[in-house]
PDB file of N, CA and C in Angstrom:
ATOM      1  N   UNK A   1     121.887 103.028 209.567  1.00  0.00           N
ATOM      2  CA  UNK A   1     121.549 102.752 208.195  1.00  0.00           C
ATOM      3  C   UNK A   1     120.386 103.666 207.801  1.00  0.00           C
ATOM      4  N   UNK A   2     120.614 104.172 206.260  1.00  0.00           N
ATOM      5  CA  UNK A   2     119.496 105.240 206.113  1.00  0.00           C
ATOM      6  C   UNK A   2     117.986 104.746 205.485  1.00  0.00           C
ATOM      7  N   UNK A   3     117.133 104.652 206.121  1.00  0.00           N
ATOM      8  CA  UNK A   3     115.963 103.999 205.488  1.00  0.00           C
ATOM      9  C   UNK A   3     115.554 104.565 204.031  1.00  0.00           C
ATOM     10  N   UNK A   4     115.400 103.573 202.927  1.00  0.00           N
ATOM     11  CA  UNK A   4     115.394 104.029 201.872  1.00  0.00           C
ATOM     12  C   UNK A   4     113.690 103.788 201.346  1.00  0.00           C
ATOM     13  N   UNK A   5     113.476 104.617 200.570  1.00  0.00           N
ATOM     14  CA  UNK A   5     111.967 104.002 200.047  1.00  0.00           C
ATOM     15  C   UNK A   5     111.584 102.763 199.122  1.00  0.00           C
ATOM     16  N   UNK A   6     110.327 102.685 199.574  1.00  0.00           N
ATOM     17  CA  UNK A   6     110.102 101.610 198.995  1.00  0.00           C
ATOM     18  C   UNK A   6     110.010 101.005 197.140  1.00  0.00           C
ATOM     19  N   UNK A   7     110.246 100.382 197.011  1.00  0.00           N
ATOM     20  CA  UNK A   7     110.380  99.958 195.390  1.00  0.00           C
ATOM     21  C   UNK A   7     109.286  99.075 194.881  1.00  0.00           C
ATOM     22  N   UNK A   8     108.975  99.013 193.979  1.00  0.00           N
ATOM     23  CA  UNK A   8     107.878  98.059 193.386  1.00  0.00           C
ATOM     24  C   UNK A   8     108.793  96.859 193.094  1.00  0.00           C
ATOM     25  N   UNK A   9     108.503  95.615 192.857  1.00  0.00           N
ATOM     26  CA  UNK A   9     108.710  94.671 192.083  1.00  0.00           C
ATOM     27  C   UNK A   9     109.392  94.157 191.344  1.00  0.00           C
ATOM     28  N   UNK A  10     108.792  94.984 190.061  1.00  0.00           N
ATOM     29  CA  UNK A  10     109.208  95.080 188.987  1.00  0.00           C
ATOM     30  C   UNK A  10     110.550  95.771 188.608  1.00  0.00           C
ATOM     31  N   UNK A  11     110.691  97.425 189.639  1.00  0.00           N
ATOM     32  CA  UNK A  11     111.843  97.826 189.257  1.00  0.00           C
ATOM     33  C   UNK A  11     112.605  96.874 190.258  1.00  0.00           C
ATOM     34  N   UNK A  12     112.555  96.225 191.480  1.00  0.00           N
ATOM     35  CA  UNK A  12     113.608  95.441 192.040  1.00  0.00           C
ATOM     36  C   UNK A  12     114.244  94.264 190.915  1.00  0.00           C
ATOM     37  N   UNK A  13     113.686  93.716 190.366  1.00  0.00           N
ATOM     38  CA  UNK A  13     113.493  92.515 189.017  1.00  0.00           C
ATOM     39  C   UNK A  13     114.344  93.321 188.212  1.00  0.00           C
ATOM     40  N   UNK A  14     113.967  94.544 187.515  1.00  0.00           N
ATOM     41  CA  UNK A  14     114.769  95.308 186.277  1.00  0.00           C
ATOM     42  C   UNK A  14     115.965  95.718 186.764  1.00  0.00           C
ATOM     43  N   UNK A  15     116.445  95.996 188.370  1.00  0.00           N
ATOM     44  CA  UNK A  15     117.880  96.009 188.617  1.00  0.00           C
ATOM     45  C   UNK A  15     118.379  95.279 188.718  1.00  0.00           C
ATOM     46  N   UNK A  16     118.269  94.031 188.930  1.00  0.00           N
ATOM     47  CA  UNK A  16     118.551  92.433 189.531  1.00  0.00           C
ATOM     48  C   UNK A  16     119.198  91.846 188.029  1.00  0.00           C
ATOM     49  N   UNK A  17     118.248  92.288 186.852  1.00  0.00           N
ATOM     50  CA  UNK A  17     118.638  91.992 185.995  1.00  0.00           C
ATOM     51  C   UNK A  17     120.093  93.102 185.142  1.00  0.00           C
ATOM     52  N   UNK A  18     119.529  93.978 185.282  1.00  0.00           N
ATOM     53  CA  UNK A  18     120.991  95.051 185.165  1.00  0.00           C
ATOM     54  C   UNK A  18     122.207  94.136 185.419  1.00  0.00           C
ATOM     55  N   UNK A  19     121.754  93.992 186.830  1.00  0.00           N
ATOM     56  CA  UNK A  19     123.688  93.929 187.998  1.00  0.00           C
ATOM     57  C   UNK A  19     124.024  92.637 187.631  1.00  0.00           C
ATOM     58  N   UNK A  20     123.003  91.839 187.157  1.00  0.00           N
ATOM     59  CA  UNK A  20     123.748  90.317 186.824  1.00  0.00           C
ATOM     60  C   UNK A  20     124.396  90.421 184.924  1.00  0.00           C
ATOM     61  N   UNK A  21     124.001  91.304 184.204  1.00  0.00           N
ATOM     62  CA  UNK A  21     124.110  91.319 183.258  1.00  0.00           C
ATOM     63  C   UNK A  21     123.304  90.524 182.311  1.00  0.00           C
ATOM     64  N   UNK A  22     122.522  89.918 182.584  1.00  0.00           N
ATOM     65  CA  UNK A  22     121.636  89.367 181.796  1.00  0.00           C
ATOM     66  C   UNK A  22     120.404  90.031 180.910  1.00  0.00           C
ATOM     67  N   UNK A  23     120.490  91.671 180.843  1.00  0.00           N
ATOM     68  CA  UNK A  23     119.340  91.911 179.952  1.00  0.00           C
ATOM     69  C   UNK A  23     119.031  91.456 178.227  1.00  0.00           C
ATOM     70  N   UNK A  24     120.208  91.347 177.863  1.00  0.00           N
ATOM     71  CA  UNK A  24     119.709  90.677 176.686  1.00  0.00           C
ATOM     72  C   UNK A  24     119.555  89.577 176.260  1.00  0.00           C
ATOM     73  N   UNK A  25     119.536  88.776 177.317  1.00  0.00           N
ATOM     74  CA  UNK A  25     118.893  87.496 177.328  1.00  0.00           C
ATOM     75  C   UNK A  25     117.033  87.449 178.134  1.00  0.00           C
ATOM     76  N   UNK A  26     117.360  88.418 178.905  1.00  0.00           N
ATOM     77  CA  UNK A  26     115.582  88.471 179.590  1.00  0.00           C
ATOM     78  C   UNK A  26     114.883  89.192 178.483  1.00  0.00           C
ATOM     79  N   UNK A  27     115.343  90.007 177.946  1.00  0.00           N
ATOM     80  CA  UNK A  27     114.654  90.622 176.551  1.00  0.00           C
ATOM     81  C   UNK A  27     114.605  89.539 175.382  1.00  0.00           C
ATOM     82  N   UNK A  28     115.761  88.443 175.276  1.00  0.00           N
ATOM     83  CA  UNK A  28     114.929  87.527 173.968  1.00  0.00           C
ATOM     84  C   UNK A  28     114.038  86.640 174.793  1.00  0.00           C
ATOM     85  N   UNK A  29     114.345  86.461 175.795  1.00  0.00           N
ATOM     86  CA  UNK A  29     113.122  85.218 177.042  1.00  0.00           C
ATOM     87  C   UNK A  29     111.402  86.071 176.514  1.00  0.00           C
ATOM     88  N   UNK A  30     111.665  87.527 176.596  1.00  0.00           N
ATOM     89  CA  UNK A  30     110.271  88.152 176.371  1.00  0.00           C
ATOM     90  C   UNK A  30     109.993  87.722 175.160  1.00  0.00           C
ATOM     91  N   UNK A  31     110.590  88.219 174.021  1.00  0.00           N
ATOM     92  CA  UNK A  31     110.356  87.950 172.929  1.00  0.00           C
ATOM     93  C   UNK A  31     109.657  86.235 172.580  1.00  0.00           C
ATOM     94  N   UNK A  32     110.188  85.105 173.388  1.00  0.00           N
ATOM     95  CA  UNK A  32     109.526  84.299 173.265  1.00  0.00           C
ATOM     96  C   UNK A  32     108.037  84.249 173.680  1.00  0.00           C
ATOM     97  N   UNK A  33     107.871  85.111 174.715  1.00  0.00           N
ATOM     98  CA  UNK A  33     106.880  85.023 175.644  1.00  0.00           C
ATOM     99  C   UNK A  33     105.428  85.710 174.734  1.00  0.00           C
ATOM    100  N   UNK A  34     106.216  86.586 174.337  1.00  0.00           N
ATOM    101  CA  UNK A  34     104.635  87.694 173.663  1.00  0.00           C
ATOM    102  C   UNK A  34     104.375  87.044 172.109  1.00  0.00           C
ATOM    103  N   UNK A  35     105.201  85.887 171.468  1.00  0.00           N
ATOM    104  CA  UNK A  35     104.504  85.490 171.152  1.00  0.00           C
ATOM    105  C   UNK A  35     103.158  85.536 170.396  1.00  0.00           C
ATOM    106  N   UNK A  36     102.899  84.224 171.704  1.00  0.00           N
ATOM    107  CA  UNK A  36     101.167  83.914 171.762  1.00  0.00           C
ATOM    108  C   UNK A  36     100.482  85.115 171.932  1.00  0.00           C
ATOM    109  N   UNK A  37     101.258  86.272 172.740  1.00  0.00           N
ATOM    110  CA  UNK A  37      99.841  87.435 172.238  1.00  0.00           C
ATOM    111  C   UNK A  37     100.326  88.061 170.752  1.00  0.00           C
ATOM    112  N   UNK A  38     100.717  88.045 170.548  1.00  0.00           N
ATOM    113  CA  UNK A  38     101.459  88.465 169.289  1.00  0.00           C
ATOM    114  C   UNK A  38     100.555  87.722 167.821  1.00  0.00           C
ATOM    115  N   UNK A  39     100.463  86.855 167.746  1.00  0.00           N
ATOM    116  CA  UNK A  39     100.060  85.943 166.615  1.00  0.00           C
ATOM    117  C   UNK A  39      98.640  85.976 167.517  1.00  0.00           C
ATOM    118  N   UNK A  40      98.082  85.408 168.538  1.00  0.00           N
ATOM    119  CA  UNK A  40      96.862  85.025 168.564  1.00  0.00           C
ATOM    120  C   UNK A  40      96.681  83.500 169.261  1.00  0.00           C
ATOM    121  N   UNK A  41      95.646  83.069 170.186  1.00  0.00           N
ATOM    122  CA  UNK A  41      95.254  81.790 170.277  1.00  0.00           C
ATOM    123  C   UNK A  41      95.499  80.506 169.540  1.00  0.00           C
ATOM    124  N   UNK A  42      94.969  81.208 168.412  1.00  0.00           N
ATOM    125  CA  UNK A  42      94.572  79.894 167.322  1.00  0.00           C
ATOM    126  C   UNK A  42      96.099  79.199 166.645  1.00  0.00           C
ATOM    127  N   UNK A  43      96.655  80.381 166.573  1.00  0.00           N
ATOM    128  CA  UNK A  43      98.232  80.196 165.656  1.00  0.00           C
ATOM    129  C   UNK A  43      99.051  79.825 166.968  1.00  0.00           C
ATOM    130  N   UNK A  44      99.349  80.507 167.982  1.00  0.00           N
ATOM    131  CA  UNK A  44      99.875  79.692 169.188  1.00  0.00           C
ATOM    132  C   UNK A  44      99.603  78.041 169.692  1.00  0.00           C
ATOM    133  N   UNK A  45      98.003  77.883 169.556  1.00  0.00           N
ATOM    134  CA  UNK A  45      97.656  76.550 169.491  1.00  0.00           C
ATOM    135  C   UNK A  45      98.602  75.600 168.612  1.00  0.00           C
ATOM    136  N   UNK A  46      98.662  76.205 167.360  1.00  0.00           N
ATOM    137  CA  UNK A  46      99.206  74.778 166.300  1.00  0.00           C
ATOM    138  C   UNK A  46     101.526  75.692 166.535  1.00  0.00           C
ATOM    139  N   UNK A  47     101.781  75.825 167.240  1.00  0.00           N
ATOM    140  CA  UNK A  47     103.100  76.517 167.740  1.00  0.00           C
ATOM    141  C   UNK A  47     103.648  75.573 168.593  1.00  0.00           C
ATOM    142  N   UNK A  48     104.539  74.350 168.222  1.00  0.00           N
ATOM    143  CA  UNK A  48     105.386  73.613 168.746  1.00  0.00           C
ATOM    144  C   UNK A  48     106.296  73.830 169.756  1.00  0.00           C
ATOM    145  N   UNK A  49     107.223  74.903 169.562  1.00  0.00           N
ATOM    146  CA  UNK A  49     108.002  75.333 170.099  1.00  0.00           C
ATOM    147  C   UNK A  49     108.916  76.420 169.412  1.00  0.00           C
ATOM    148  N   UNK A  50     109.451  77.290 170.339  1.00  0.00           N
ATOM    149  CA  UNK A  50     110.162  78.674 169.835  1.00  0.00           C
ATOM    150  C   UNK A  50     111.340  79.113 170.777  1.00  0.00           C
ATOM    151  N   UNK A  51     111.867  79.298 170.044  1.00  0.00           N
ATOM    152  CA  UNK A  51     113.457  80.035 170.872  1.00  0.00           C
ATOM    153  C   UNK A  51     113.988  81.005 170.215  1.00  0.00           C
ATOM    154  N   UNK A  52     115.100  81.712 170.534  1.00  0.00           N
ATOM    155  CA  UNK A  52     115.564  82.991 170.372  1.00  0.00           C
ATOM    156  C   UNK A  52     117.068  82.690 170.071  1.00  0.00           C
ATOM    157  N   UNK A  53     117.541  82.574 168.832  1.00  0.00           N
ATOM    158  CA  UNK A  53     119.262  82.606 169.131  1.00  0.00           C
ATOM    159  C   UNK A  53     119.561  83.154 168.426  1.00  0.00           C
ATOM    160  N   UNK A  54     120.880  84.598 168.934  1.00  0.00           N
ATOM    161  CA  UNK A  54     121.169  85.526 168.790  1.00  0.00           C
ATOM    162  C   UNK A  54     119.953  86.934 168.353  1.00  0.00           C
ATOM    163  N   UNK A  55     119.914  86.989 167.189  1.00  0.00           N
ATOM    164  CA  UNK A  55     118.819  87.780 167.247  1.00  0.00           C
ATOM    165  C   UNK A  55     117.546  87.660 166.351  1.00  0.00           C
ATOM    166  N   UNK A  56     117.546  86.122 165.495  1.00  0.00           N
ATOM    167  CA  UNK A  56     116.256  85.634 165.260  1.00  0.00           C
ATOM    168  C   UNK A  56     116.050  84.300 166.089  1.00  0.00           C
ATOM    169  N   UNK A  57     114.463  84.815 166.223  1.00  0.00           N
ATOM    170  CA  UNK A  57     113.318  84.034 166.518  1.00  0.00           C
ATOM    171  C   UNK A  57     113.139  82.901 165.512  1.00  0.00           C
ATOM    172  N   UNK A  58     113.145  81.855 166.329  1.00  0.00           N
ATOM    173  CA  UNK A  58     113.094  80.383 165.954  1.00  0.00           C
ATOM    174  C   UNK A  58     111.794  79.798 166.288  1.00  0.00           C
ATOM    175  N   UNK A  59     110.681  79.561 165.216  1.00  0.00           N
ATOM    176  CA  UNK A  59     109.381  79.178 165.494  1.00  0.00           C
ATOM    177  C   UNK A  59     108.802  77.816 164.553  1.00  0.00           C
ATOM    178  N   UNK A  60     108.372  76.751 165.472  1.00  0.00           N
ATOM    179  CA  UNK A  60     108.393  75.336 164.980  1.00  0.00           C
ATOM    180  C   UNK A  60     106.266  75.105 165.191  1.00  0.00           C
ATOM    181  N   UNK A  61     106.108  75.479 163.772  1.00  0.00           N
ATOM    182  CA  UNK A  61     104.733  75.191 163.181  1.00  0.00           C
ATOM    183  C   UNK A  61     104.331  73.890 163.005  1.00  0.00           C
ATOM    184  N   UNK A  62     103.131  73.360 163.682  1.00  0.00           N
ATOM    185  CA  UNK A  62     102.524  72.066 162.987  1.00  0.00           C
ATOM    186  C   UNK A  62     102.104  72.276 161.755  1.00  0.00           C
ATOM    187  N   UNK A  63     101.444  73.306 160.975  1.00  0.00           N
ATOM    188  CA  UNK A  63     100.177  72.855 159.817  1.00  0.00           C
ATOM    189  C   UNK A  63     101.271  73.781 158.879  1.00  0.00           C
ATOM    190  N   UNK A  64     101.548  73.060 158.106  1.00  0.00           N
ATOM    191  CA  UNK A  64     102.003  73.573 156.986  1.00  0.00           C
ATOM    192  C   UNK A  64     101.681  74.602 156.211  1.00  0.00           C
ATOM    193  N   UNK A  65     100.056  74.404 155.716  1.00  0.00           N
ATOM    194  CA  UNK A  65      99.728  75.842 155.176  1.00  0.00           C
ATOM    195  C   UNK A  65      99.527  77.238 156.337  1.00  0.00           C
ATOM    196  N   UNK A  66      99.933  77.120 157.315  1.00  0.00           N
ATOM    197  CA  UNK A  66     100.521  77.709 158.232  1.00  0.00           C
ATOM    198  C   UNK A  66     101.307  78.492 158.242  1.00  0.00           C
ATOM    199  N   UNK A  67     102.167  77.439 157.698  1.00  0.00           N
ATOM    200  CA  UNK A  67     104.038  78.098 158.276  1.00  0.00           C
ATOM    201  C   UNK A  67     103.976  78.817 157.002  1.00  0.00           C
ATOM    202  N   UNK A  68     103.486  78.948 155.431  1.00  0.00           N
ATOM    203  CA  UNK A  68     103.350  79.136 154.340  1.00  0.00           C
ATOM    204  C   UNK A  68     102.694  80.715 154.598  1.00  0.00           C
ATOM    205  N   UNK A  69     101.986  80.930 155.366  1.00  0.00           N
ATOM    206  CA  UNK A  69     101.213  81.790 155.394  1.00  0.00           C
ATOM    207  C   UNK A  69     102.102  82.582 156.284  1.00  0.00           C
ATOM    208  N   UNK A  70     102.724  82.688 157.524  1.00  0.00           N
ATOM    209  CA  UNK A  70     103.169  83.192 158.122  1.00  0.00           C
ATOM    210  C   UNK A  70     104.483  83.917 157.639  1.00  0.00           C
ATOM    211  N   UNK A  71     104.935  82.558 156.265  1.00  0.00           N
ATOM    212  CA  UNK A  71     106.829  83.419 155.884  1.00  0.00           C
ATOM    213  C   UNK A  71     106.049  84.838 155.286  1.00  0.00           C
ATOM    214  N   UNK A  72     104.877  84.956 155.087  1.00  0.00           N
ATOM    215  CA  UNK A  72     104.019  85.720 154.506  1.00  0.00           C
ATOM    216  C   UNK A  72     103.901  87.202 155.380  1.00  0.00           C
ATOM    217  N   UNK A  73     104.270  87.306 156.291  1.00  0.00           N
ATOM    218  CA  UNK A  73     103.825  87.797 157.777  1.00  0.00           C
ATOM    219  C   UNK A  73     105.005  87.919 158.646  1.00  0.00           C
ATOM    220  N   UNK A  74     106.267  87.880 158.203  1.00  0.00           N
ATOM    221  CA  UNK A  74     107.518  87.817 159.214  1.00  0.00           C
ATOM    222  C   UNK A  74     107.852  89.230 159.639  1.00  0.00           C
ATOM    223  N   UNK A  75     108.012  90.503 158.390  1.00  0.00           N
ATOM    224  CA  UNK A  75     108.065  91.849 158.711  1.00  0.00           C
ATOM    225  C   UNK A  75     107.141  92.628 159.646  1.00  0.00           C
ATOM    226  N   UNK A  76     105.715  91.984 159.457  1.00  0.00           N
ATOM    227  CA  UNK A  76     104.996  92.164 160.481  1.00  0.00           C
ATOM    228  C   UNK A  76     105.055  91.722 161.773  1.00  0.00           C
ATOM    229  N   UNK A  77     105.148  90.464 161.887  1.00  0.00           N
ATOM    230  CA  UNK A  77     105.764  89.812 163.192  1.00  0.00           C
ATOM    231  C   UNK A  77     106.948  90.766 164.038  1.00  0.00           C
ATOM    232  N   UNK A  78     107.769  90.613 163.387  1.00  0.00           N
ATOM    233  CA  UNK A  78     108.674  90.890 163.486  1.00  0.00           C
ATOM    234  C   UNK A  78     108.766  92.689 164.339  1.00  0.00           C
ATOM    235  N   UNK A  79     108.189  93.555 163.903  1.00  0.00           N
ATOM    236  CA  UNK A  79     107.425  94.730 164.365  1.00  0.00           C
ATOM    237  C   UNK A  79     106.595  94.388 164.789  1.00  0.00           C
ATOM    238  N   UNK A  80     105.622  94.127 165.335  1.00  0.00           N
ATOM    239  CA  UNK A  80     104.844  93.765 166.534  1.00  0.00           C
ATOM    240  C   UNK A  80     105.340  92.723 167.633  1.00  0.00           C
ATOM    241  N   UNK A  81     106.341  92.243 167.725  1.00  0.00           N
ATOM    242  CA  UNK A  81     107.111  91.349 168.423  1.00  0.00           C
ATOM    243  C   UNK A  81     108.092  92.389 169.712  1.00  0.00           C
ATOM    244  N   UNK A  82     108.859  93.319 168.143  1.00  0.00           N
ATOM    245  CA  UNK A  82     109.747  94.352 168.824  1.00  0.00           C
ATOM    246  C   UNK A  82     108.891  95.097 169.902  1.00  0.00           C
ATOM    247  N   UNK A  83     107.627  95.745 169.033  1.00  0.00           N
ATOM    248  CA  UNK A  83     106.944  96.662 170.102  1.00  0.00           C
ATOM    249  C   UNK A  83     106.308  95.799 171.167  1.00  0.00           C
ATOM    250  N   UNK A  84     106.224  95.119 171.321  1.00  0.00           N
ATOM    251  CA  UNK A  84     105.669  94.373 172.717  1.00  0.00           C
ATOM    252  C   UNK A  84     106.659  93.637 173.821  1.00  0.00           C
ATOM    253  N   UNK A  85     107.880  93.753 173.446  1.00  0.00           N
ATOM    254  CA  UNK A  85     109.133  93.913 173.848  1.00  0.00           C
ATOM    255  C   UNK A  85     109.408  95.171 174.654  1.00  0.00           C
ATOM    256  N   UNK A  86     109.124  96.341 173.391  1.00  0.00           N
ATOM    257  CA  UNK A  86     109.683  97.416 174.385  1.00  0.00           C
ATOM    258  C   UNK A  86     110.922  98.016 173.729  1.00  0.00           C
ATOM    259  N   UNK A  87     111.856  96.935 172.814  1.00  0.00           N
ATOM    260  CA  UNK A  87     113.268  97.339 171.903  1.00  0.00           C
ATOM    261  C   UNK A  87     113.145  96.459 171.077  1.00  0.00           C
ATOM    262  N   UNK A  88     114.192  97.018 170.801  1.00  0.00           N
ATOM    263  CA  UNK A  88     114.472  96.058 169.226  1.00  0.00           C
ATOM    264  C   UNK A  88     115.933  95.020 169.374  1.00  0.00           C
ATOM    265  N   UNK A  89     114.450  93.538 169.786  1.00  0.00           N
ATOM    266  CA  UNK A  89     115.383  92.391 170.217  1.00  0.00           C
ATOM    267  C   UNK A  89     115.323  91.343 168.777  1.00  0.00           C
ATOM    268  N   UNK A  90     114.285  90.680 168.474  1.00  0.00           N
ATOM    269  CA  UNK A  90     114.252  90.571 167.035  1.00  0.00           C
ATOM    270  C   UNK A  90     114.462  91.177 165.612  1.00  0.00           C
ATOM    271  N   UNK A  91     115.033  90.605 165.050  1.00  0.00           N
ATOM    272  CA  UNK A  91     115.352  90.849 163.663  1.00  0.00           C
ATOM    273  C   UNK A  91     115.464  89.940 162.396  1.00  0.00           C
ATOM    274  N   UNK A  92     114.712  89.060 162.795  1.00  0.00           N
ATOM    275  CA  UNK A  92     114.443  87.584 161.622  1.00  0.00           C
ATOM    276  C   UNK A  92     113.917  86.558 162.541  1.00  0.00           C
ATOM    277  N   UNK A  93     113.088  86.190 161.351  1.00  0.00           N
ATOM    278  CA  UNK A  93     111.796  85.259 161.834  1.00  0.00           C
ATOM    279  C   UNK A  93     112.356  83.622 161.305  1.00  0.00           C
ATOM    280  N   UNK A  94     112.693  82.645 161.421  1.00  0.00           N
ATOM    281  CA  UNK A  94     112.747  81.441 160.530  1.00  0.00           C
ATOM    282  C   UNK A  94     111.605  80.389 161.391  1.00  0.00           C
ATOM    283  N   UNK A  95     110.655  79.809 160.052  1.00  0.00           N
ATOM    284  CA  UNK A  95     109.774  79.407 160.781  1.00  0.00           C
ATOM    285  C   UNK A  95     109.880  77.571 159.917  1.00  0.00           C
ATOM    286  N   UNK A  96     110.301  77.273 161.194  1.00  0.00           N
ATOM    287  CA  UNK A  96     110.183  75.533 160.677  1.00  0.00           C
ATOM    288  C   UNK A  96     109.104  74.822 160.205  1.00  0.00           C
TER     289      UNK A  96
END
């Protein structure tokens, strides 16, 4: 057997995900994830819960003048979401 070199981690993880076919589901999993860096502490704090189906982001606000402020803020989101992703996995924001 031919000894092969060694791999980091991460690319073992990014083929793993290849061969099973699951990247565009680990890419909306991110999209949930960045988030909280995405918006910030304070707005993550009052952030119920969020999911990803198909290709908008599903985000469940406590404070009302909140969620008011944010439909305010979705194009932005929305581009800073993508770039911290890496692609373009989002494409609509609906915020409960």
């Amino acid at each position: 057997m031919k000894p092969s070199s060694p791999k980091q981690v991460g690319q073992i993880i990014n083929e793993m995900i290849a061969a099973t076919g699951q990247t565009d589901t680990y890419y909306a999993q991110r999209a949930c994830y960045v988030w909280a860096d995405v918006v910030g502490p304070t707005i993550n704090r009052l952030t119920a819960r969020r999911y990803v189906e198909r290709d908008t982001l599903h985000v469940f606000i406590t404070s009302a003048p909140l969620k008011n402020e944010l439909l305010y803020l979705t194009d932005t989101l929305i581009a800073k979401i993508n770039e911290a992703v890496g692609r373009n996995v989002i494409n609509k924001i609906v915020i409960h």
